[in-house]
Protein backbone atom coordinates (compact mmCIF):
# COMPACT_ATOMS: atom_id res chain seq x y z
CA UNK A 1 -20.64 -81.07 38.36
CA UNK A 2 -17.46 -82.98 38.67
CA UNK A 3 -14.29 -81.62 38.48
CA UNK A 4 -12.73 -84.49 36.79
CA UNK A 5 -10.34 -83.72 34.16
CA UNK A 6 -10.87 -85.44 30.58
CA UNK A 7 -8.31 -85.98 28.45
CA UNK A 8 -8.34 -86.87 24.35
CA UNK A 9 -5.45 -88.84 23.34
CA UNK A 10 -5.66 -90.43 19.48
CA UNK A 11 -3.29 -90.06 16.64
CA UNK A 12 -3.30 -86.33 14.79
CA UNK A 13 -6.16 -85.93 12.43
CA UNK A 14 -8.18 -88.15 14.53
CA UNK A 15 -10.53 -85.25 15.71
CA UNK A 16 -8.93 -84.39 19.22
CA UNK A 17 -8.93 -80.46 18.95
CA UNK A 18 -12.42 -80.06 17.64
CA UNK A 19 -14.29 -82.90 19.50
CA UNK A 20 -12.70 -81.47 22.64
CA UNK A 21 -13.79 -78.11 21.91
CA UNK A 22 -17.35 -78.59 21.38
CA UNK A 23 -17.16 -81.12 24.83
CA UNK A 24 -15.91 -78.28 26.72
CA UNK A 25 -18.27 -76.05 25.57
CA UNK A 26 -21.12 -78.65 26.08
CA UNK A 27 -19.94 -79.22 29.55
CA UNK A 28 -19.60 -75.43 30.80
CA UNK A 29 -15.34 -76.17 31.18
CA UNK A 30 -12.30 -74.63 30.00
CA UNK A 31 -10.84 -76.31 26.89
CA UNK A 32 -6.97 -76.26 26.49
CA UNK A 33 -5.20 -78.14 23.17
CA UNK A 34 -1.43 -78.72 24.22
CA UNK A 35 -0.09 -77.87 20.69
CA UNK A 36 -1.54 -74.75 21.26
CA UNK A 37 -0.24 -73.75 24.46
CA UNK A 38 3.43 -75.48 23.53
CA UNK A 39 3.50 -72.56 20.57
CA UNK A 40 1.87 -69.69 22.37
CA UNK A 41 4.67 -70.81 25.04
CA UNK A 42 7.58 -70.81 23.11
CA UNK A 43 6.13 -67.61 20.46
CA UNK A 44 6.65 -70.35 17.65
CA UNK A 45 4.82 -72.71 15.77
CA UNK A 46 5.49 -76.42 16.46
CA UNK A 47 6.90 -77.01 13.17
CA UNK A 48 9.67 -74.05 13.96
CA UNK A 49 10.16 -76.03 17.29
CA UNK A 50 10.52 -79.17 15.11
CA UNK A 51 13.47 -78.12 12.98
CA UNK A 52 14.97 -76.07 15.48
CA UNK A 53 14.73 -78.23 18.66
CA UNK A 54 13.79 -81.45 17.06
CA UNK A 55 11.04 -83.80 17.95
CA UNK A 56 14.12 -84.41 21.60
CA UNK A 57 13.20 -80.54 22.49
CA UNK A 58 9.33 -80.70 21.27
CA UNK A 59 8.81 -83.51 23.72
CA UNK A 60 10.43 -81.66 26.51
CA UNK A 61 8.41 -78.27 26.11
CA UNK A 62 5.46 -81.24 25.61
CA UNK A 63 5.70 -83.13 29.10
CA UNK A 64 5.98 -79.69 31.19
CA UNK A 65 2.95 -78.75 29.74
CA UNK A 66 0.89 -81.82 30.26
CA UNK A 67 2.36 -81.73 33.71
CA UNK A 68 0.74 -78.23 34.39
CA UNK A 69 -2.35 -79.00 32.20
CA UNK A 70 -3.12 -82.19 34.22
CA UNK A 71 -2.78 -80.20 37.88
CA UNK A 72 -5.75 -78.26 36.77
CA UNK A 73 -9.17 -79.30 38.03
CA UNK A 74 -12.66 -79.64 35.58
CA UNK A 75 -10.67 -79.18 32.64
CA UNK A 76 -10.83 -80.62 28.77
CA UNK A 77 -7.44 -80.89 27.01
CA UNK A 78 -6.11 -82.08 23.62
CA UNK A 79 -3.23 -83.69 23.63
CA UNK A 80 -0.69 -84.11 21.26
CA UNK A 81 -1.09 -87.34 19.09
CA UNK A 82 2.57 -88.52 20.54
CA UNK A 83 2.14 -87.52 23.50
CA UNK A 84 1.82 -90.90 25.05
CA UNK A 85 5.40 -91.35 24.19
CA UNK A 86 6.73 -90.33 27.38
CA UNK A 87 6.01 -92.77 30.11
CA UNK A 88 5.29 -89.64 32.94
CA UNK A 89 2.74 -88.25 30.21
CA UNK A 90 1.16 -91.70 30.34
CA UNK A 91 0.83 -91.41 34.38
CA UNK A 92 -0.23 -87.99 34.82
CA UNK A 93 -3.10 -88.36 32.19
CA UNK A 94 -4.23 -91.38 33.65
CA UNK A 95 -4.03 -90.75 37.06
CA UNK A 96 -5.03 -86.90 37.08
CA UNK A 97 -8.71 -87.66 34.64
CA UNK A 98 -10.49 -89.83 32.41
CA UNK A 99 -8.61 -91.05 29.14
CA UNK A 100 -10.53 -90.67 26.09
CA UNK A 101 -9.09 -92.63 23.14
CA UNK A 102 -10.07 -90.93 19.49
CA UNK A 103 -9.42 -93.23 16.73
CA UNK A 104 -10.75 -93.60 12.68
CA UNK A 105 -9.36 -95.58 10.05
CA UNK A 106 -6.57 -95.04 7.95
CA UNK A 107 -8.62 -94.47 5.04
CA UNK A 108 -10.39 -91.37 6.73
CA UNK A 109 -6.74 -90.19 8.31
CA UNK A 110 -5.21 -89.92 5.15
CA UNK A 111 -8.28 -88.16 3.65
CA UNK A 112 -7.96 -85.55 6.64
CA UNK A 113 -4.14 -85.16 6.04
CA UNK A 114 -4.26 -85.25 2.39
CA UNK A 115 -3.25 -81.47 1.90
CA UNK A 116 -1.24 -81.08 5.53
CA UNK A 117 1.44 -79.34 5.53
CA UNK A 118 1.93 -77.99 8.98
CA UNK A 119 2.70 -81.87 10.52
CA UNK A 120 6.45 -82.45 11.33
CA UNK A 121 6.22 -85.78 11.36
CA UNK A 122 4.47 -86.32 7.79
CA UNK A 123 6.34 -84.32 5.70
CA UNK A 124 7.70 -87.56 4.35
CA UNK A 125 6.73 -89.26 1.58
CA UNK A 126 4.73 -92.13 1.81
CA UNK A 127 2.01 -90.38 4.76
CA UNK A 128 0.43 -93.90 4.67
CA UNK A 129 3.40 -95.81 5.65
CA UNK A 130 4.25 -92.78 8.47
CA UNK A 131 0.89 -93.19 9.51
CA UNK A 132 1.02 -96.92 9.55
CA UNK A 133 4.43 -97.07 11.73
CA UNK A 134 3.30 -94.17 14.30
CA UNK A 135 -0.55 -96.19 14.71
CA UNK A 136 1.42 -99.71 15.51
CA UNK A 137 4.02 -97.54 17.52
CA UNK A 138 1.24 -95.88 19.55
CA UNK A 139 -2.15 -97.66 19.50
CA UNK A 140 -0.88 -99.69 22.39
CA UNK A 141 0.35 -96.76 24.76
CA UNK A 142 -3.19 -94.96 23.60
CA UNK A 143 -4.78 -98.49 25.00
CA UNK A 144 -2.17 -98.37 28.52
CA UNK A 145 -4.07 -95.67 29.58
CA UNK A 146 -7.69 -95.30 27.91
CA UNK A 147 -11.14 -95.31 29.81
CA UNK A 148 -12.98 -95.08 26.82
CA UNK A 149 -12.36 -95.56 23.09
CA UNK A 150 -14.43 -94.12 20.40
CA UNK A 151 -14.03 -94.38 16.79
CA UNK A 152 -14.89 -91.58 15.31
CA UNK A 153 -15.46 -92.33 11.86
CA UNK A 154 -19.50 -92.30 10.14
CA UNK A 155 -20.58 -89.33 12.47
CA UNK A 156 -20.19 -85.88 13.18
CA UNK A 157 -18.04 -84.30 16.27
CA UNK A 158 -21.40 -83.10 17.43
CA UNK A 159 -22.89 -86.50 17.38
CA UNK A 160 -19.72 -87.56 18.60
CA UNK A 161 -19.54 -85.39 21.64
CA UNK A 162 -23.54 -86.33 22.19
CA UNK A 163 -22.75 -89.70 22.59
CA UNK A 164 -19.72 -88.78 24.92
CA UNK A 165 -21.78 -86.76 27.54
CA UNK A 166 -24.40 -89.49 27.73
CA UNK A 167 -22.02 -91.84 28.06
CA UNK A 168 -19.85 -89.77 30.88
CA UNK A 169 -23.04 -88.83 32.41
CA UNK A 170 -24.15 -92.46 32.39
CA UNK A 171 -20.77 -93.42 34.27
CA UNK A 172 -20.35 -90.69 36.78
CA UNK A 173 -17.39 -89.02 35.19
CA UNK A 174 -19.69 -86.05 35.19
């Protein structure tokens, strides 16, 4: 099996965490979500980090994780929906795996996020418009640096991650 890294990039809600976690599993490799390791990091929840550090300090703790994450070999990680923000995230996942790019519609992102409360960056008012501005804002950096793109609305994360193997499989990424 190859040791090839993939990494899920897509806006939050999209289906990263639990699509990479049932690929992992399906694919015998360690699974790490960066969210998760930023908090278990800093002993704080994200949203802490948020109004504490702001979203300046968040993408700092961010990068030096990706940067370790990435270094690893035969992993799957979830990244952070911004994460593509900073230009060295953008190089390190592309040049250190493959680039999966999870996307749905806004209809079925502001279903998933109707009763969120734990997401800094929609505890505005209008989550359509926030999701609107951060989609134009990032579609194109999630497109910079995507092997494949899969929408992920209409089936399951099992089907999902079916389809993804076969398709990896089919390609040599695995």
């Amino acid at each position: 099996m190859s040791d090839q890294n993939i990494f899920l990039v897509g806006l939050m809600a999209v289906g990263k965490s639990t699509v990479g976690r049932l690929l992992a599993e399906a694919l015998h490799r360690p699974f790490y979500d960066s969210d998760d390791e930023i908090e278990a990091r800093a002993g704080a929840e994200i949203g802490w980090i948020f109004d504490v550090e702001g979203e300046l300090g968040f993408r700092e703790r961010e990068e030096q994780v990706i940067d370790e994450l990435s270094k690893m070999s035969g992993i799957v990680v979830a990244t952070g929906g911004g994460a593509v923000k900073r230009a060295n995230n953008r190089a390190r996942l592309a040049s250190r795996g493959t680039v999966i790019h999870l996307d749905c519609s806004m209809r079925r992102l502001l279903a998933r996020t109707r009763n969120d409360r734990t997401r800094p960056l929609l505890q505005g008012h209008n989550r359509k418009e926030i999701l609107d501005n951060l989609m134009a804002e990032r579609a194109p950096l999630y497109a910079e640096i995507a092997d494949y793109r899969v929408v992920s609305d209409g089936q399951g994360a099992k089907n999902l991650v079916q389809h993804l193997v076969k398709t990896l499989r089919n390609d040599g990424i695995i």
